[in-house]
N, C-alpha and C. Protein backbone atom coordinates (compact mmCIF):
# COMPACT_ATOMS: atom_id res chain seq x y z
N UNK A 1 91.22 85.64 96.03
CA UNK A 1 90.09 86.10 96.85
C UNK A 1 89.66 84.97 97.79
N UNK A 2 89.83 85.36 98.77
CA UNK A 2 89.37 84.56 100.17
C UNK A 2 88.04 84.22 100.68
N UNK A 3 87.45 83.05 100.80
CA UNK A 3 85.90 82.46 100.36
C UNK A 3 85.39 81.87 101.15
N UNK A 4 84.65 81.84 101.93
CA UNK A 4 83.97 81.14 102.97
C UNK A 4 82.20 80.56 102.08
N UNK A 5 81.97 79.77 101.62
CA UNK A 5 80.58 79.52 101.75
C UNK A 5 79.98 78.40 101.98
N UNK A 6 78.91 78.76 102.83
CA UNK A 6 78.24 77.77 103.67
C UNK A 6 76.79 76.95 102.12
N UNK A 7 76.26 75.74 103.15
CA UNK A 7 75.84 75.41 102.53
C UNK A 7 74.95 74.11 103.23
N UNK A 8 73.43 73.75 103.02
CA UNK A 8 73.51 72.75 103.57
C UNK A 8 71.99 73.24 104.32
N UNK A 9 71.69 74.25 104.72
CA UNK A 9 70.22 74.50 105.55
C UNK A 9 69.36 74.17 104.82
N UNK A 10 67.89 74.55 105.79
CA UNK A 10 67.05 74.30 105.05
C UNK A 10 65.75 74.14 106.22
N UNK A 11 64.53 73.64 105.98
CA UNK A 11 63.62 73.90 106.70
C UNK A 11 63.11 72.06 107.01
N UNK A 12 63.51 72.13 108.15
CA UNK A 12 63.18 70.80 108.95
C UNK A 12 62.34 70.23 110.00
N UNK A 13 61.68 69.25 110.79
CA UNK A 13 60.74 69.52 111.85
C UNK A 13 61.65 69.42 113.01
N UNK A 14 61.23 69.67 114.22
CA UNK A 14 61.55 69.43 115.63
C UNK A 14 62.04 67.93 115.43
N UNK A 15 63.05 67.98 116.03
CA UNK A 15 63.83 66.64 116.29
C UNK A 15 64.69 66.10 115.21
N UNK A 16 64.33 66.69 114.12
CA UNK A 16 65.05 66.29 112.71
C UNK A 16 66.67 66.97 112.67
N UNK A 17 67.45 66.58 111.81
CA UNK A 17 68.71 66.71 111.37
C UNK A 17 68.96 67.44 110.58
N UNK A 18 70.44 68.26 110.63
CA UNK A 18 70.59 68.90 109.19
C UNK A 18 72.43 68.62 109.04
N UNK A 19 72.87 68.93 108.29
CA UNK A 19 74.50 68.69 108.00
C UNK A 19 74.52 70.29 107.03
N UNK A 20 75.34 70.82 108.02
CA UNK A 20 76.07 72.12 107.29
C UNK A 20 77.12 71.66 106.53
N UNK A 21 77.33 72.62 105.71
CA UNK A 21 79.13 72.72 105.38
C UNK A 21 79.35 74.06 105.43
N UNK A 22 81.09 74.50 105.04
CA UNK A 22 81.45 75.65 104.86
C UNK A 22 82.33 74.88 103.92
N UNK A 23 82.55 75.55 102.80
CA UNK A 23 84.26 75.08 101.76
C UNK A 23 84.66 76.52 101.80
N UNK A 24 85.56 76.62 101.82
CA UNK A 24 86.97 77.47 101.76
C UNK A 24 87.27 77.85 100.60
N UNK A 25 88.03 78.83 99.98
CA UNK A 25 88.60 78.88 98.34
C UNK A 25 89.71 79.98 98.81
N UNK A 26 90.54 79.88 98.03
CA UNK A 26 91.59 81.56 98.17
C UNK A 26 92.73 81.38 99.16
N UNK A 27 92.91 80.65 100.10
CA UNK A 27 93.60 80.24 101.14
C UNK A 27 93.34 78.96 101.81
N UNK A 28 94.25 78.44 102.52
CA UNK A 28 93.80 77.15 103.20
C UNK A 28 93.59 77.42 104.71
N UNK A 29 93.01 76.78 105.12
CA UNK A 29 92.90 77.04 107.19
C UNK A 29 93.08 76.22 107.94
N UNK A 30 94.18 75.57 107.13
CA UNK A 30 94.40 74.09 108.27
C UNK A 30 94.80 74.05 109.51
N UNK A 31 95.38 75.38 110.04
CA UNK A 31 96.17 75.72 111.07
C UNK A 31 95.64 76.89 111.87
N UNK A 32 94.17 77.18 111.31
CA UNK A 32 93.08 78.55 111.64
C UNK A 32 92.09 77.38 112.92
N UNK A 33 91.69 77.93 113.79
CA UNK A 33 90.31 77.58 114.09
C UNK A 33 89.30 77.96 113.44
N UNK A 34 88.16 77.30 113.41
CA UNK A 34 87.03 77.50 112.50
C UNK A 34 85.74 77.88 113.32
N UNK A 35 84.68 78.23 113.29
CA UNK A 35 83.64 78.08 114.41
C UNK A 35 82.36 78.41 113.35
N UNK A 36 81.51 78.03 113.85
CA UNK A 36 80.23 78.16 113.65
C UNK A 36 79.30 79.07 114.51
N UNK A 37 78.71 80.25 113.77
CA UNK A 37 78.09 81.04 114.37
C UNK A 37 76.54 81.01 114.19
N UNK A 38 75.62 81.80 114.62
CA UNK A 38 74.24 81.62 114.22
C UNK A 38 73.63 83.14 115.09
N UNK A 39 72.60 83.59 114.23
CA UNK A 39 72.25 84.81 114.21
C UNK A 39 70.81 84.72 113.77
N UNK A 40 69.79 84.69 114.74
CA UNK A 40 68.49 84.74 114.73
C UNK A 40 67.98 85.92 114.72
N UNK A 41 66.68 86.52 113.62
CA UNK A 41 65.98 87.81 114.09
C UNK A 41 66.25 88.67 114.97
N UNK A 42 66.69 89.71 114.84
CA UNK A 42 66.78 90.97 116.06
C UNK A 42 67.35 90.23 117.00
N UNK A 43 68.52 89.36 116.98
CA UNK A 43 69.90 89.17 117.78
C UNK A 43 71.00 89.11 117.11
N UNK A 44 72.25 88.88 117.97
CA UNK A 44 73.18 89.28 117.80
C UNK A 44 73.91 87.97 117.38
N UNK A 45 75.23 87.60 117.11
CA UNK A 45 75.61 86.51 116.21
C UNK A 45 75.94 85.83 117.71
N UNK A 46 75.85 84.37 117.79
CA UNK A 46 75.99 83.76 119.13
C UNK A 46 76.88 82.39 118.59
N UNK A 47 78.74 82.29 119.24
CA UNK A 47 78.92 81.22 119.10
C UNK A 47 78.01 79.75 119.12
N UNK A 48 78.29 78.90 118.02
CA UNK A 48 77.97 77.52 118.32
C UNK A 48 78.85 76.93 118.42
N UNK A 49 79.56 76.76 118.33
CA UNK A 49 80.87 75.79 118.42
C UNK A 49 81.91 76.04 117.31
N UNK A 50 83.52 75.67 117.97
CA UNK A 50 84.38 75.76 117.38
C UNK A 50 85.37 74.56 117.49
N UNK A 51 85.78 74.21 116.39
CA UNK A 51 86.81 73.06 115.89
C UNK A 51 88.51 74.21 115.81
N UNK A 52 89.36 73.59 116.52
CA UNK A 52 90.58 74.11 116.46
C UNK A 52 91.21 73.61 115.52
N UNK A 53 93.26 73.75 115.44
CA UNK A 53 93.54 73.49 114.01
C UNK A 53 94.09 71.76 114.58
N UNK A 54 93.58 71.41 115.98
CA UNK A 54 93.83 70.30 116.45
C UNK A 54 93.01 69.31 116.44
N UNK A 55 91.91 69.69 115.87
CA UNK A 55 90.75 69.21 115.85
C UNK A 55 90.00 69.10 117.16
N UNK A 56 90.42 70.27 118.16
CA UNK A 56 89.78 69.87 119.49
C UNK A 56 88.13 71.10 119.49
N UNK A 57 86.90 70.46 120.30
CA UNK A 57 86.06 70.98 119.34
C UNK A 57 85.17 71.84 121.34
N UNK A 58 84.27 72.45 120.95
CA UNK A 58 84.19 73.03 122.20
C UNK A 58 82.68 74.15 121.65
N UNK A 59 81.68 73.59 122.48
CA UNK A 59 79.99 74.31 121.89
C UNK A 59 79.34 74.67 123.16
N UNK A 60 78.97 75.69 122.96
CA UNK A 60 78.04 76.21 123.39
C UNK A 60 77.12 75.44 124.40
N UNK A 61 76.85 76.05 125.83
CA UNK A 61 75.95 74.89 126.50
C UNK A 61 74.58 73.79 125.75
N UNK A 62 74.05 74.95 125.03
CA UNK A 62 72.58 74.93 124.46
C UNK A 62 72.49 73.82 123.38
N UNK A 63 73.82 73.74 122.65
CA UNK A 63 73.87 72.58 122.04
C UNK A 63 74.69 71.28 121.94
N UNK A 64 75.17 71.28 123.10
CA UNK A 64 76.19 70.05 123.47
C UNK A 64 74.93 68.90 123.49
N UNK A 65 76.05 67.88 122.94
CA UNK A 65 74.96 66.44 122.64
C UNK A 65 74.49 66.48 121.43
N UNK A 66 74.13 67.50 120.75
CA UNK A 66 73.38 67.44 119.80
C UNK A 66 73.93 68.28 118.44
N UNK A 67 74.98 68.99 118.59
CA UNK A 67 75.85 69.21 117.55
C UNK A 67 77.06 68.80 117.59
N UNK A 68 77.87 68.35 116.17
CA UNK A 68 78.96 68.28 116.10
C UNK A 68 80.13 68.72 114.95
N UNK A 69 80.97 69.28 115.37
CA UNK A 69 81.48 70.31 114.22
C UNK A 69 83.13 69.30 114.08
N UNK A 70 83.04 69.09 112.80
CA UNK A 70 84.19 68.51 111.97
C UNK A 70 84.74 69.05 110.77
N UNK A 71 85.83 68.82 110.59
CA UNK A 71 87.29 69.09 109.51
C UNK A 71 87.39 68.49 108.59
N UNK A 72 87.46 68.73 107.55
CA UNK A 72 88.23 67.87 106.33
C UNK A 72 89.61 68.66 105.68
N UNK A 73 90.59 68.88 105.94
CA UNK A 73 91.72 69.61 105.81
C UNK A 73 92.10 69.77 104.22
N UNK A 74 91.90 68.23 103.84
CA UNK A 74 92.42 67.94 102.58
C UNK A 74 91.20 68.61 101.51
N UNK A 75 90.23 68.93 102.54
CA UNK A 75 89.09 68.98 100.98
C UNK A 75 89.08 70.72 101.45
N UNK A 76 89.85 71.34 102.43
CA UNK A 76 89.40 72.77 102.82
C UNK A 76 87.85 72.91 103.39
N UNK A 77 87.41 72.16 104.18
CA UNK A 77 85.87 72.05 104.84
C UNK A 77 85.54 71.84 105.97
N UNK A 78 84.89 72.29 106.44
CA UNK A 78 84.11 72.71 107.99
C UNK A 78 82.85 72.18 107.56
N UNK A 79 82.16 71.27 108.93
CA UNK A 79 80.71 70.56 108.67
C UNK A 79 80.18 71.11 110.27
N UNK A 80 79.30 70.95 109.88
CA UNK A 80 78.51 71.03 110.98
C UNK A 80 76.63 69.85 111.34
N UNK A 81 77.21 68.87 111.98
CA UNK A 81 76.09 68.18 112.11
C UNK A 81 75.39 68.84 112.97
N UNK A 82 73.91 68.75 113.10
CA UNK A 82 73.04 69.01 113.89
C UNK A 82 71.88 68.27 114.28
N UNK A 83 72.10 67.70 115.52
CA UNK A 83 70.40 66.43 115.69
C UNK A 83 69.89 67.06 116.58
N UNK A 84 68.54 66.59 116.43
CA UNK A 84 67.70 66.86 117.92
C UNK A 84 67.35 68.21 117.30
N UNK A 85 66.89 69.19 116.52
CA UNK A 85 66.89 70.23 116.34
C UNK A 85 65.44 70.75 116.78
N UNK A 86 65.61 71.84 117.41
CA UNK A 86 64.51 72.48 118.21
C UNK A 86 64.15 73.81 117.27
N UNK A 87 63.46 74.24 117.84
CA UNK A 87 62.71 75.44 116.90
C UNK A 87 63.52 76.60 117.89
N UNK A 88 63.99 76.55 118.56
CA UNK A 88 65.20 77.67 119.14
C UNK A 88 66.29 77.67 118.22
N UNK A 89 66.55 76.74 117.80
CA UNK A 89 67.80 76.49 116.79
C UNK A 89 67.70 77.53 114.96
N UNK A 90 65.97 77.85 115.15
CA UNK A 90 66.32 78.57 114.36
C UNK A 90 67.25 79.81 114.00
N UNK A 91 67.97 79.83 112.68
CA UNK A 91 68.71 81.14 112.96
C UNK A 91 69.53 81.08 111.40
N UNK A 92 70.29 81.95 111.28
CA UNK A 92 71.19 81.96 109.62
C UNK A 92 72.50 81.47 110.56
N UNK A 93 72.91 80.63 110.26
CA UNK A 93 74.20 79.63 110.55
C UNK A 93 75.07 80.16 109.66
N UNK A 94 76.43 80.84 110.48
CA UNK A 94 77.81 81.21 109.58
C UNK A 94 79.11 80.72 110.04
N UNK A 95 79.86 80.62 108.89
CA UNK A 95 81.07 79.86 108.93
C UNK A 95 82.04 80.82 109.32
N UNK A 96 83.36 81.03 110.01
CA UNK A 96 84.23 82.07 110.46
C UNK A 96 85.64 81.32 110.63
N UNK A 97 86.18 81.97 109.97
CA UNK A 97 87.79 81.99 110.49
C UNK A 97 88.48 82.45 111.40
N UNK A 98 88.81 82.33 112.17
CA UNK A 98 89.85 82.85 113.49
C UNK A 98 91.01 83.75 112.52
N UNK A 99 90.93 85.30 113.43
CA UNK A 99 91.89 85.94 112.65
C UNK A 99 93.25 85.69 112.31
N UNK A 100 93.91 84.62 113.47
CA UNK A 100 95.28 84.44 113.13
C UNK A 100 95.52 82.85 113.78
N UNK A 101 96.12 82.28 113.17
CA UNK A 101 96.89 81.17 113.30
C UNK A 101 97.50 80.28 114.94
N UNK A 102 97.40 78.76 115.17
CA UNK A 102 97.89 78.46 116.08
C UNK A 102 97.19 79.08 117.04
N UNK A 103 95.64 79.71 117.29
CA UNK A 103 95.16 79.82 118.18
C UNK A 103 93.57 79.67 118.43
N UNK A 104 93.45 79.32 119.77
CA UNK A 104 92.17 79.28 119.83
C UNK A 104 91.03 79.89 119.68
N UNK A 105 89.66 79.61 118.79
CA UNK A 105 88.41 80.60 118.81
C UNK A 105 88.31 80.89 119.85
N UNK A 106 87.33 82.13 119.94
CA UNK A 106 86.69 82.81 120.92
C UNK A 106 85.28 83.39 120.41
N UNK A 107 84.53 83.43 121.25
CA UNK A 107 82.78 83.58 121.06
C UNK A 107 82.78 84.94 120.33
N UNK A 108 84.05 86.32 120.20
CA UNK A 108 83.91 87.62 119.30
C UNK A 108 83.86 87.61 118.35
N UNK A 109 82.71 87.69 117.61
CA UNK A 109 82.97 87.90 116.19
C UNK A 109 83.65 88.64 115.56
N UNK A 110 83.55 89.97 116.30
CA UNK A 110 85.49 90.57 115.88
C UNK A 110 86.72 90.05 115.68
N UNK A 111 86.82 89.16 116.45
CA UNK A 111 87.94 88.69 116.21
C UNK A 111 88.04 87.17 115.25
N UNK A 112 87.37 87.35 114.43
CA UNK A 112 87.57 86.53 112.93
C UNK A 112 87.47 87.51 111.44
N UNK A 113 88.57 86.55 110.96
CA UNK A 113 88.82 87.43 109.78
C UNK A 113 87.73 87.21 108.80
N UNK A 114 87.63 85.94 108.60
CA UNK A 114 86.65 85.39 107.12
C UNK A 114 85.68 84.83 107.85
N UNK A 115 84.89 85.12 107.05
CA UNK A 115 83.10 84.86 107.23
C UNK A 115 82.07 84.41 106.23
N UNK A 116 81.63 83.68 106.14
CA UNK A 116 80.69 83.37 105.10
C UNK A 116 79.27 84.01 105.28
N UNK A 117 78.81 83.81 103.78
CA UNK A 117 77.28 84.90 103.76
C UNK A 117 76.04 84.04 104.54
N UNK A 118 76.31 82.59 105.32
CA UNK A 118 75.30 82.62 105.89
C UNK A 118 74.31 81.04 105.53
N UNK A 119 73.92 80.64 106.10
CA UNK A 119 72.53 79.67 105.16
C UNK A 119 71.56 79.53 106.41
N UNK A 120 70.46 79.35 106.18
CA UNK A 120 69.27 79.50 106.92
C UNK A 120 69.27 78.43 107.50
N UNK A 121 68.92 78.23 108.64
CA UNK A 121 67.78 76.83 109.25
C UNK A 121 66.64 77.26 110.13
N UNK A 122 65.54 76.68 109.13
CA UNK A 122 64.26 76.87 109.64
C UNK A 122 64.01 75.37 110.54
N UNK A 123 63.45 75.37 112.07
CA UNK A 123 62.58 73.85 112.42
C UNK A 123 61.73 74.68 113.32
N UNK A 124 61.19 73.96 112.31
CA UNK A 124 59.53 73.78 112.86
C UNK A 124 58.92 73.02 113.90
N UNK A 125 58.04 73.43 115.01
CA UNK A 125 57.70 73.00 115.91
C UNK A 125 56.47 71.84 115.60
């Protein structure tokens, strides 16, 4: 069984930090792109950035500078740093797999296979 879960939110002030993870179980994704999504109240899921299986990494205007999404291959893990965090940033942060291999994410959430259930980040203004 194929496992995405995130881990790592939590409720922080304006300007403060948080460090996501995602670990993997059931399969490996060393060769998947990974991305980070986020889904605030009565919207829709909005890329944040995605790490390829090259490690080449590529975010969203809104949070360039201030996030950064990294690999650990050997441990099966996706991180997600976050500084500078604004109270726009609130939202449930999810982990996603690219449906197939040797290629690059794209902002559709359709088009990822595995998904994790999610972890909150609250910042407070």
């Amino acid at each position: 069984q194929v496992q995405l879960v995130e881990s790592g939110g939590g409720l922080v002030q304006a300007g403060g930090s948080l460090r996501l993870s995602c670990a993997a179980s059931g399969r490996t994704f060393n060769w998947y792109s990974m991305s980070w999504f986020r889904q605030a109240p009565g919207k829709g899921r909005e890329l944040v950035g995605t790490i390829s299986w090259t490690y080449s990494t590529d975010y969203v205007d809104s949070v360039k500078g201030r996030f950064a999404i990294s690999r650990d291959n050997a441990k099966n893990t996706v991180s997600l740093q976050m500084n500078s965090l604004k109270p726009e940033d609130t939202a449930v942060y999810l982990c996603a797999a690219y449906q197939k291999p040797y290629s690059g994410g794209t902002s559709n959430p359709d088009e990822y296979a595995y998904w994790g259930q999610g972890t909150q980040v609250t910042v407070s203004s």
